[in-house]
N, C-alpha and C. Protein backbone atom coordinates (compact mmCIF):
# COMPACT_ATOMS: atom_id res chain seq x y z
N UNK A 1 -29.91 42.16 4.04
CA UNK A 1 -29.23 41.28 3.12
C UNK A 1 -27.83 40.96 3.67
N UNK A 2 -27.21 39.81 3.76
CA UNK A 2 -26.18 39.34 3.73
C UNK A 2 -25.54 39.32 3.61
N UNK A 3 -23.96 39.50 3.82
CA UNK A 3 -22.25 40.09 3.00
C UNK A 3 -21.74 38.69 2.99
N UNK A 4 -20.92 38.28 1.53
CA UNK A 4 -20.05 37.24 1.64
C UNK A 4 -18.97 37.90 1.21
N UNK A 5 -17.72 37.37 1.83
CA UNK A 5 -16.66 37.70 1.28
C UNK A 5 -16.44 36.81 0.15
N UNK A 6 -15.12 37.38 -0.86
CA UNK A 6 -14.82 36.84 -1.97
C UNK A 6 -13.02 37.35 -2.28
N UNK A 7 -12.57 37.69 -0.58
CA UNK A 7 -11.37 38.67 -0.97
C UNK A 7 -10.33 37.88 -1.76
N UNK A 8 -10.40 36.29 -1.44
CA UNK A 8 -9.49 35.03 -2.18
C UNK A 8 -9.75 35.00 -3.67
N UNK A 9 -11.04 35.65 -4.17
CA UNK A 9 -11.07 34.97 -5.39
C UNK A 9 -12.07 36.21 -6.07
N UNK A 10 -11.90 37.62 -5.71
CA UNK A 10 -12.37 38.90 -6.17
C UNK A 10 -12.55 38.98 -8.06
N UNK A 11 -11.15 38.62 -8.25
CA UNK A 11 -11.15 38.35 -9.70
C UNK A 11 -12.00 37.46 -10.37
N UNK A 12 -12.32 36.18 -9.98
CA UNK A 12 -13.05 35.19 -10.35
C UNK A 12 -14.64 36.01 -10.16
N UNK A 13 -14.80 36.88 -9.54
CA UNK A 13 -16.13 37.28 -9.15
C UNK A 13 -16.59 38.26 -9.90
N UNK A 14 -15.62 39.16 -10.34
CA UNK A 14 -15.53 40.50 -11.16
C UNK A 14 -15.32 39.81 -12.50
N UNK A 15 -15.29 39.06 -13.18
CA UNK A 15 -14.86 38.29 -13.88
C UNK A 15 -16.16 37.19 -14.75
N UNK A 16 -16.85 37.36 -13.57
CA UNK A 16 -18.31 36.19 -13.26
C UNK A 16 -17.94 35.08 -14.22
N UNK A 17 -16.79 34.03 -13.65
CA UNK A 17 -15.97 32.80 -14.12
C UNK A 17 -16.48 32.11 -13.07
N UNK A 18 -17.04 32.37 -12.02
CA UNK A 18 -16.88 31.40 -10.61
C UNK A 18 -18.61 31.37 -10.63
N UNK A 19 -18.85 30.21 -10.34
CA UNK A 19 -20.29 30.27 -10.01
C UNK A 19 -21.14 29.17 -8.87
N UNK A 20 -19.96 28.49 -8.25
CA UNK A 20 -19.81 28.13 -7.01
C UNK A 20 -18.62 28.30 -6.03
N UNK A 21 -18.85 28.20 -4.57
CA UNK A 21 -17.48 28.43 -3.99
C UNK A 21 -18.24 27.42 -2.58
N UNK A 22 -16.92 27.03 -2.05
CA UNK A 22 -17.22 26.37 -0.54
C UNK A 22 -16.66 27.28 0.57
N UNK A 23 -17.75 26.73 1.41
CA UNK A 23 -17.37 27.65 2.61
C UNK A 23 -17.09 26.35 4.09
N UNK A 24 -16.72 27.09 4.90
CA UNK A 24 -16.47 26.05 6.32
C UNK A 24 -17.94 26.83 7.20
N UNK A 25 -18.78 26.35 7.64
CA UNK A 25 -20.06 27.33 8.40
C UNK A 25 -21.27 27.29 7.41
N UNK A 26 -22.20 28.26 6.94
CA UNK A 26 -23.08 28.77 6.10
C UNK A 26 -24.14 27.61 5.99
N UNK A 27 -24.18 27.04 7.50
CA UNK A 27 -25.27 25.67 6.85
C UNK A 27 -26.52 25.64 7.27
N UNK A 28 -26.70 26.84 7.30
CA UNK A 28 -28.55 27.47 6.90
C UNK A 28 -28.89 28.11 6.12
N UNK A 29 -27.07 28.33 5.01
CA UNK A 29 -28.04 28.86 3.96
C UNK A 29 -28.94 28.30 3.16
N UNK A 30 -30.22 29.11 2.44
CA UNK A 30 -30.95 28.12 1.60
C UNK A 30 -30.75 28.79 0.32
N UNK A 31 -31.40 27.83 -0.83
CA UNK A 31 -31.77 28.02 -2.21
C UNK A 31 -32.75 29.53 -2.34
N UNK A 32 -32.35 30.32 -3.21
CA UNK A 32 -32.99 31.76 -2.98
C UNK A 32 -32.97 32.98 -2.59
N UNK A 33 -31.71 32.60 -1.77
CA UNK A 33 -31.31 33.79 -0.73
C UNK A 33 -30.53 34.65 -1.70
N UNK A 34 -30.41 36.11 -1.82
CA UNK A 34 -29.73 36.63 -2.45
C UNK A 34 -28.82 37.71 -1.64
N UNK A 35 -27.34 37.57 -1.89
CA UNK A 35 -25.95 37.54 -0.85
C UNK A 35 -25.75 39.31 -1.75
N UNK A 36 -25.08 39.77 -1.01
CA UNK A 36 -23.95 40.82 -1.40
C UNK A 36 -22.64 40.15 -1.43
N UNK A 37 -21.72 40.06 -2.47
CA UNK A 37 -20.52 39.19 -2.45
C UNK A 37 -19.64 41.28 -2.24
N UNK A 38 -18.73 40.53 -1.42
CA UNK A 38 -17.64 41.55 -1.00
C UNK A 38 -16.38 41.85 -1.11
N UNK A 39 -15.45 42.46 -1.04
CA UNK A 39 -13.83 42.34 -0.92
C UNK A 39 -13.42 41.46 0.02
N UNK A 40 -14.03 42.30 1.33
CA UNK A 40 -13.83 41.28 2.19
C UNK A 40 -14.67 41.90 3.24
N UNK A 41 -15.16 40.73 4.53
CA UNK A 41 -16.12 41.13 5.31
C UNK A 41 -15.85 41.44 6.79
N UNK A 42 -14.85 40.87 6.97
CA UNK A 42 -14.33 40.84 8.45
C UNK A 42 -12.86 41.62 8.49
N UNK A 43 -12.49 41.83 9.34
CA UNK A 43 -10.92 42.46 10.19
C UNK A 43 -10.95 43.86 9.05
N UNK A 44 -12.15 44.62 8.96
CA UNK A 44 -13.04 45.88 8.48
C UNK A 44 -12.27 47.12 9.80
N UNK A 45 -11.02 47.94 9.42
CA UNK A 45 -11.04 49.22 10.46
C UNK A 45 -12.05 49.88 10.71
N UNK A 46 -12.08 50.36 12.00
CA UNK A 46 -13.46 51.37 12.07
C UNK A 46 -13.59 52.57 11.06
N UNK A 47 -14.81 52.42 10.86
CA UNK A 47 -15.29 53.22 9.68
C UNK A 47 -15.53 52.78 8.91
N UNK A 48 -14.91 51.45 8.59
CA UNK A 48 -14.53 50.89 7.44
C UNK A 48 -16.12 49.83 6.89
N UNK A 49 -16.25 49.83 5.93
CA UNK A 49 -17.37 49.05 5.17
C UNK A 49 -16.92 48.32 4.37
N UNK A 50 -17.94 47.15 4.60
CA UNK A 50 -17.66 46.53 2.63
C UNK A 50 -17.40 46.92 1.85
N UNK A 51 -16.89 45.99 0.59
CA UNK A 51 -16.99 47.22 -0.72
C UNK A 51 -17.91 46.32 -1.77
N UNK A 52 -19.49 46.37 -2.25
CA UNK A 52 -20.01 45.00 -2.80
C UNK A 52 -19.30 44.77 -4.11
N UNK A 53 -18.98 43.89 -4.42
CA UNK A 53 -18.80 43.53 -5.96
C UNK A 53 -19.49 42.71 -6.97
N UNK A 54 -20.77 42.39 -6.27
CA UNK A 54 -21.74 41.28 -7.22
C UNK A 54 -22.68 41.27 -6.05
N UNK A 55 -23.97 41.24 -6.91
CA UNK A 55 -25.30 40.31 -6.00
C UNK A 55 -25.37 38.92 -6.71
N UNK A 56 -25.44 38.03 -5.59
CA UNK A 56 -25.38 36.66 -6.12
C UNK A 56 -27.06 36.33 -5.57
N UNK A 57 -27.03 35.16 -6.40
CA UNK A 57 -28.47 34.45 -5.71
C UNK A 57 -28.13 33.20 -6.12
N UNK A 58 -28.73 32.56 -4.20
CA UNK A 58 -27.90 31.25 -4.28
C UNK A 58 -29.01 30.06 -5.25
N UNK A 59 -28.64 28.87 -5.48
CA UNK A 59 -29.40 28.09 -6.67
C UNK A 59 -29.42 27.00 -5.81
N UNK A 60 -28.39 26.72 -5.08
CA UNK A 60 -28.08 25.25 -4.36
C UNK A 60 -27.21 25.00 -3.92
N UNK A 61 -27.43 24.78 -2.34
CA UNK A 61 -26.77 24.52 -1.01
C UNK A 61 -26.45 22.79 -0.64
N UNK A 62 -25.43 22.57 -0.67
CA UNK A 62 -25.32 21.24 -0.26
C UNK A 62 -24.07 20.81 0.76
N UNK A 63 -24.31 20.01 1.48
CA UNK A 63 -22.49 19.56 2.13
C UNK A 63 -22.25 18.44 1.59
N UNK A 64 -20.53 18.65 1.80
CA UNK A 64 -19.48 17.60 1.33
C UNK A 64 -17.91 17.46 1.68
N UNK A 65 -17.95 16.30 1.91
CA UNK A 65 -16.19 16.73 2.04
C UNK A 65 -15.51 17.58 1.01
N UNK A 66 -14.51 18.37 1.34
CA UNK A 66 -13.88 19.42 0.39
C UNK A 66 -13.11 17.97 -0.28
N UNK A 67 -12.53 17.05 -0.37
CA UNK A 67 -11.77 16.40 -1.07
C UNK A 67 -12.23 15.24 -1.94
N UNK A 68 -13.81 15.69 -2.20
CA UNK A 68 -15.25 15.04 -3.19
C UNK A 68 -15.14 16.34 -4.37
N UNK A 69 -14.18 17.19 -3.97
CA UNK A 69 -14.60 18.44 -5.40
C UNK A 69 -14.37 17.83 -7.16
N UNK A 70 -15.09 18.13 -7.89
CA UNK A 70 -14.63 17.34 -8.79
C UNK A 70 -13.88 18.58 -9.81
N UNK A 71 -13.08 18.11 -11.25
CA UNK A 71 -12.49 18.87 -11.88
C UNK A 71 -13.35 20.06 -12.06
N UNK A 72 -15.27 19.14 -12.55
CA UNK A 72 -15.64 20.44 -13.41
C UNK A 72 -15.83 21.76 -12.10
N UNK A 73 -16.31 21.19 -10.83
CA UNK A 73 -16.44 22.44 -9.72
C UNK A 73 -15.15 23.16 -9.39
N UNK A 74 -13.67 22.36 -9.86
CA UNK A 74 -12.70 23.34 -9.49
C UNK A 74 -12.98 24.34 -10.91
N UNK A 75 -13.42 24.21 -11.70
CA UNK A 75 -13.51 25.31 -12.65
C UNK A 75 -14.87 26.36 -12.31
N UNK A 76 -15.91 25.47 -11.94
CA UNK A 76 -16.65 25.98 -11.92
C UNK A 76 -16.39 27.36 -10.19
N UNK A 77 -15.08 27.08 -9.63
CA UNK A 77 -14.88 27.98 -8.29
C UNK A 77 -14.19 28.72 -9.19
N UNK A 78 -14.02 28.76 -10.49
CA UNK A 78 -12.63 30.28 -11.03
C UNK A 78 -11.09 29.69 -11.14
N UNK A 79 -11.09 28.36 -10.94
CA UNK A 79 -9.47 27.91 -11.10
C UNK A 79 -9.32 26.94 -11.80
N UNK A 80 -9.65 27.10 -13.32
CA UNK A 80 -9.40 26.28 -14.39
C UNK A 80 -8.20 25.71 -14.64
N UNK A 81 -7.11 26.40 -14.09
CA UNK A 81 -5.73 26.00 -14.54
C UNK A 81 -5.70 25.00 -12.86
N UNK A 82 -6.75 24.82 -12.28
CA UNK A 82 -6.32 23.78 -10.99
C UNK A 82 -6.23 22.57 -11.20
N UNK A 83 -6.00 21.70 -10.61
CA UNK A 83 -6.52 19.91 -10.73
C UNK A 83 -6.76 20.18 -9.28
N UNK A 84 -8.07 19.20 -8.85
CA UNK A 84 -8.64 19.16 -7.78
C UNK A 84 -7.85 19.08 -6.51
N UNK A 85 -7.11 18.53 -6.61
CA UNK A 85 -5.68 18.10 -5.42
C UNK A 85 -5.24 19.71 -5.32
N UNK A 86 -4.71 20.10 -6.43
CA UNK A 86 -4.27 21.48 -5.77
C UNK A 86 -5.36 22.59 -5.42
N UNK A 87 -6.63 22.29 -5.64
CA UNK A 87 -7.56 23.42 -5.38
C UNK A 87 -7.92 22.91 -3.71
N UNK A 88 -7.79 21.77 -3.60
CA UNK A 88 -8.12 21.12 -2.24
C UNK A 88 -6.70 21.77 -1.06
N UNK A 89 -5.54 21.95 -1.54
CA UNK A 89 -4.57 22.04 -0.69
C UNK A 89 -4.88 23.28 -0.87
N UNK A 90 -4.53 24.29 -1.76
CA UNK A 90 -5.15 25.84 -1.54
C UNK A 90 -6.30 26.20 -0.61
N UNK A 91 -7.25 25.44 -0.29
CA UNK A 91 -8.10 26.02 0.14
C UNK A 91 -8.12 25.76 1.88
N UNK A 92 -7.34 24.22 1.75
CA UNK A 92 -6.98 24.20 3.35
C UNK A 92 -5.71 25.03 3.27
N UNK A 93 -4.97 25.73 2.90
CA UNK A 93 -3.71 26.46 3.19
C UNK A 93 -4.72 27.86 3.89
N UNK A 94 -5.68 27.82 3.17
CA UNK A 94 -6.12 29.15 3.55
C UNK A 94 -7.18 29.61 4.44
N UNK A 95 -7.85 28.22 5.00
CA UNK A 95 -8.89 28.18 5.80
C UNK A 95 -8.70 27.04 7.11
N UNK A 96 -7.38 26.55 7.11
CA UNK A 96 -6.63 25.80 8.47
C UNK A 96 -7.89 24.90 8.61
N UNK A 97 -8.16 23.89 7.05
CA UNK A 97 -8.81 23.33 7.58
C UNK A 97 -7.67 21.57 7.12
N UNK A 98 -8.71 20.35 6.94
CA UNK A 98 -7.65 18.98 6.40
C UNK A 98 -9.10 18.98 5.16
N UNK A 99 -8.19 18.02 3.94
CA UNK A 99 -9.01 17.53 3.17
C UNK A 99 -10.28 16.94 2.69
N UNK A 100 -10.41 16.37 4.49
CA UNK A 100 -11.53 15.68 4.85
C UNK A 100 -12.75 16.64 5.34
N UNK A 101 -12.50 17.47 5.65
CA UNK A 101 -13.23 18.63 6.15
C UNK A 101 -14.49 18.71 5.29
N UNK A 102 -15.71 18.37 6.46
CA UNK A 102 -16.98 18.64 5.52
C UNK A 102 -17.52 19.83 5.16
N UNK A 103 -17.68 20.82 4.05
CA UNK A 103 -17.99 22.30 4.13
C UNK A 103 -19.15 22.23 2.95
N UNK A 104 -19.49 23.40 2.91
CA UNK A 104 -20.96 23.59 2.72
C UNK A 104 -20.50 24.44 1.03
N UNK A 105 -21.08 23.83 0.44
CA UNK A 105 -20.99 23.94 -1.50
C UNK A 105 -22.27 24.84 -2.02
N UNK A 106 -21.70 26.19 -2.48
CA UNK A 106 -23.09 26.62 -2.35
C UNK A 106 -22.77 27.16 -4.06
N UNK A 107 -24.01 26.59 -4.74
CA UNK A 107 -23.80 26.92 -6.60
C UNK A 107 -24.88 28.24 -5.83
N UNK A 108 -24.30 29.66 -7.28
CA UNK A 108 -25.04 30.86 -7.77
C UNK A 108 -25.08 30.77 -8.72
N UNK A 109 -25.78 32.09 -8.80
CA UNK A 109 -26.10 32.90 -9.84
C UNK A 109 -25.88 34.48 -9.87
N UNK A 110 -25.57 35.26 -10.74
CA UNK A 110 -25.37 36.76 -10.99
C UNK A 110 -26.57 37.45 -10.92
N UNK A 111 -26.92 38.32 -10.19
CA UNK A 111 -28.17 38.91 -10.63
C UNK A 111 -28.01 40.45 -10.46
């Protein structure tokens, strides 16, 4: 099974407020697959492991430019208090990507 991180938005996950998120990569995931969501997955010290915080199962995989997000998906990522413009600049602040950037929209589920 699979590790996703969630270290940006742990709360939204522990919380189960978020029930899609975009990623830059992941474009074989399919409909069905069921993820281990994580703290975080990478720059792990030796020894060091995940820590899981949710099994997700994905519902639907799609691409899009990140700057097509609409209000209800910035809520539906855990940031209700966002307007799309600022969920769009947050997310390139944090993934060095531009607005235009096509990334891969993947809706869950809790299981």
């Amino acid at each position: 099974m699979r590790w996703i991180s969630f270290a940006l938005t742990t709360g939204q996950i522990r919380h189960r407020t978020k029930t899609v998120t975009r990623r830059l990569g992941w474009k074989s995931l399919t409909a069905g697959t069921v993820l281990k969501g994580a703290l975080k997955c990478q720059g792990l010290k030796k020894g060091e492991h995940p820590v899981e915080i949710a099994r997700i199962r994905v519902v639907a995989v799609s691409r899009e430019r990140l700057d097509a997000i609409t209000a209800e998906d910035v809520r539906r990522e855990g940031f209700s208090e966002m307007s799309p413009q600022d969920f769009v600049s947050f997310f390139c602040e944090a993934n060095k990507c531009e607005p235009d950037t096509e990334v891969t929209r993947i809706e869950f589920e809790y299981v």
